[in-house]
N, C-alpha and C. Protein backbone atom coordinates (compact mmCIF):
# COMPACT_ATOMS: atom_id res chain seq x y z
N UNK A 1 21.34 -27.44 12.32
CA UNK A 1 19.97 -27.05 12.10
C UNK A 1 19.80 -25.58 12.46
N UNK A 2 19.22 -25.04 11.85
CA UNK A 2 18.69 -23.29 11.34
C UNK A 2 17.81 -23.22 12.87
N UNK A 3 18.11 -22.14 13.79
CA UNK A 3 16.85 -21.96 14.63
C UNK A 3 15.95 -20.97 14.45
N UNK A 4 15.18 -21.01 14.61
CA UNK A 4 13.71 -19.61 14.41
C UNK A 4 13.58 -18.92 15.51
N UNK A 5 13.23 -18.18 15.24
CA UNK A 5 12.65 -17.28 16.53
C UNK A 5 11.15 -16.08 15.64
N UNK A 6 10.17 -16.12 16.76
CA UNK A 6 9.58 -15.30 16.30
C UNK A 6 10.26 -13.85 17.17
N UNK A 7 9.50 -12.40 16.38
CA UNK A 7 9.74 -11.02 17.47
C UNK A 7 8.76 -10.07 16.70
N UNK A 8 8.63 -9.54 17.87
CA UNK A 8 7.73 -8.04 17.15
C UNK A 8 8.68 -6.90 16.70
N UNK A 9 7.96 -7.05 15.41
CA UNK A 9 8.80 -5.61 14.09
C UNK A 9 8.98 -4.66 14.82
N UNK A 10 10.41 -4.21 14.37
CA UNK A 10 10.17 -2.93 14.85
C UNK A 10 11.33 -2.30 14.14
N UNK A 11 11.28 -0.86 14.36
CA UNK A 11 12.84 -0.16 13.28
C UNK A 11 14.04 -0.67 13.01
N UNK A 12 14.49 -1.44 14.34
CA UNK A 12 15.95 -1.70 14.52
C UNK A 12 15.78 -3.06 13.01
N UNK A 13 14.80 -3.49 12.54
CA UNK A 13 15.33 -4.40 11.41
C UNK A 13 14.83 -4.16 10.41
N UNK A 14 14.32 -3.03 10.06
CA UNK A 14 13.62 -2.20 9.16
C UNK A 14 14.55 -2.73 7.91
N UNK A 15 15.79 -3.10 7.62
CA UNK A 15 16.63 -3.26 6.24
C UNK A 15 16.39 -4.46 6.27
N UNK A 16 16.40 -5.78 7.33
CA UNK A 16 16.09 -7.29 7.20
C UNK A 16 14.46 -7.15 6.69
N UNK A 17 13.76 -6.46 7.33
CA UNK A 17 12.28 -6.46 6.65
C UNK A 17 12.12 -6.16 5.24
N UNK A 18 12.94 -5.37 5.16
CA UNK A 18 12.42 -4.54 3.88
C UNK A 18 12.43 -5.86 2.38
N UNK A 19 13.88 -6.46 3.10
CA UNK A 19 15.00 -7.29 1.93
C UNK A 19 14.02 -8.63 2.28
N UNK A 20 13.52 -8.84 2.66
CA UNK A 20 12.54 -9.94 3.13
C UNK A 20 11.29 -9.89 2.08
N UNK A 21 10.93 -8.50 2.37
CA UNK A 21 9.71 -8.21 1.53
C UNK A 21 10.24 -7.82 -0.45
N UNK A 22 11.28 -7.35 -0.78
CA UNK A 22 11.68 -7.60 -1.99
C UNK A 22 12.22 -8.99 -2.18
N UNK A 23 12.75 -9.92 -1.64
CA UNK A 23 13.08 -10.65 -1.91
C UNK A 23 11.89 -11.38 -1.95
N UNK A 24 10.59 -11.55 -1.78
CA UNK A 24 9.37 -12.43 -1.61
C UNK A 24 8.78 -11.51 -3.30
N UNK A 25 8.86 -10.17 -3.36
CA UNK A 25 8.24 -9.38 -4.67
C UNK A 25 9.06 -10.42 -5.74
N UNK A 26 10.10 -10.50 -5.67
CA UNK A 26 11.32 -10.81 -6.73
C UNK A 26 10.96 -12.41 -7.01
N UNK A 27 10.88 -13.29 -6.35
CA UNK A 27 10.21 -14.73 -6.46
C UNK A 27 8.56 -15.02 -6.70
N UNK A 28 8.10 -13.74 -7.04
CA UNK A 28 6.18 -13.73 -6.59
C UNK A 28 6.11 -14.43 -6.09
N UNK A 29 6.45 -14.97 -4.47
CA UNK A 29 5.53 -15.10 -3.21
C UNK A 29 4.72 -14.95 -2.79
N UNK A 30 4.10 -15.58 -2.15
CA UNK A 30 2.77 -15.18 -1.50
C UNK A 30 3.32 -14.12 0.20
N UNK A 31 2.55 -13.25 0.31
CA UNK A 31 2.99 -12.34 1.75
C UNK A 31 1.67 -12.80 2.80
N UNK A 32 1.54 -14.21 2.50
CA UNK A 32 0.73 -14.20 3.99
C UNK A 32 1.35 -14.83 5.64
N UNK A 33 0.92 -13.75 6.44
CA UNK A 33 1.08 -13.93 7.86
C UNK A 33 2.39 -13.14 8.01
N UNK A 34 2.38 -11.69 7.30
CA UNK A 34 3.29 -10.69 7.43
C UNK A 34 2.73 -9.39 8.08
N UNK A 35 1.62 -9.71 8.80
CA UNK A 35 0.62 -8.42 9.37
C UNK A 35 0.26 -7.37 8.76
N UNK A 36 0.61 -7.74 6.83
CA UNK A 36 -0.45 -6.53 6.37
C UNK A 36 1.19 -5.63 6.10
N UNK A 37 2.59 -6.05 5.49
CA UNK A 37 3.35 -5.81 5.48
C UNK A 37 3.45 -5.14 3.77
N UNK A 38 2.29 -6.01 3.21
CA UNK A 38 2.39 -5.68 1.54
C UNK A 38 1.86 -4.14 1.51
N UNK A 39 1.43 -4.05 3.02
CA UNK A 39 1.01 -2.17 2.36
C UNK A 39 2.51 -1.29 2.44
N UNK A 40 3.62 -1.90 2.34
CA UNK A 40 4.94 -1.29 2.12
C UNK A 40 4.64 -1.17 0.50
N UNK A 41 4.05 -1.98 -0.29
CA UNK A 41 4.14 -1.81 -1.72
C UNK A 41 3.12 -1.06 -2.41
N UNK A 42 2.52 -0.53 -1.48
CA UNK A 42 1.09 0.19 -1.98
C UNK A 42 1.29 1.31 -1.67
N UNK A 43 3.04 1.96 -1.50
CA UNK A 43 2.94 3.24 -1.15
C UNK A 43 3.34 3.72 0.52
N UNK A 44 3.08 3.31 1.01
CA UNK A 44 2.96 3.11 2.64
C UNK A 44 4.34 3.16 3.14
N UNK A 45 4.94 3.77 3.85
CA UNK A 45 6.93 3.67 4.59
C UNK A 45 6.79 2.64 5.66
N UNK A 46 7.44 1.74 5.67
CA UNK A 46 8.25 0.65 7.11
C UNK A 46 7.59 0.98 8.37
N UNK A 47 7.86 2.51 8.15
CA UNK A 47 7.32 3.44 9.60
C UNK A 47 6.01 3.10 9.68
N UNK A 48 5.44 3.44 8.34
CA UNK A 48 3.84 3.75 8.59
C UNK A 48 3.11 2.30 8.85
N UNK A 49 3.51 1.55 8.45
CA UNK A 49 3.29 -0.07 8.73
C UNK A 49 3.31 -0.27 10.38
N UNK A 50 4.53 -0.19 10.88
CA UNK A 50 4.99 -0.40 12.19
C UNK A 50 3.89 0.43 12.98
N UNK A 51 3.25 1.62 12.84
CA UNK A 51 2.06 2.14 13.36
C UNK A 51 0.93 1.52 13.32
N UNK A 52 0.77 0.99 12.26
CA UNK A 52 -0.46 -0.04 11.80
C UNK A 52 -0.27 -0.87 12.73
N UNK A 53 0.54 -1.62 12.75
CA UNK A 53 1.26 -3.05 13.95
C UNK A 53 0.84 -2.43 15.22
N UNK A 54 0.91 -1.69 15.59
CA UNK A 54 1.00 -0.92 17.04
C UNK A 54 -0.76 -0.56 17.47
N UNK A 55 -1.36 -0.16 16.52
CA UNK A 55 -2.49 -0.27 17.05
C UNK A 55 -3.73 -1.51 17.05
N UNK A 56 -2.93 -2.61 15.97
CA UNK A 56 -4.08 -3.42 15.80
C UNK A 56 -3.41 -4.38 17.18
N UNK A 57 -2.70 -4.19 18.12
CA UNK A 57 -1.85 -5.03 19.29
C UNK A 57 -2.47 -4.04 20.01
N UNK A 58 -3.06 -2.87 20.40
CA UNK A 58 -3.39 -2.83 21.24
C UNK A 58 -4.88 -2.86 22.02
């Protein structure tokens, strides 16, 4: 059996995120409960997301 883990995003998996989020574009998935991750497709860098993350946590 597969185990889960949740973690808070951050650079070090910036290529597992990314391939997460094309691989969900590539199947039209739905992106809910990705914290607002689809603004990677609206233009927006990994980085600039991960800032977004950072202030709506604090």
């Amino acid at each position: 059996m597969d185990r889960l883990f949740l973690e808070i995003p951050s650079i070090n998996r910036k290529k597992e995120a990314l391939d997460y989020l094309a691989e969900n574009v590539k199947y039209n998935s739905l992106l809910n409960g990705t914290g607002g991750m689809s603004m990677c497709l609206n233009g927006a860098t990994y980085e600039e997301w991960l800032l977004e993350l950072e202030k709506k946590m604090i």
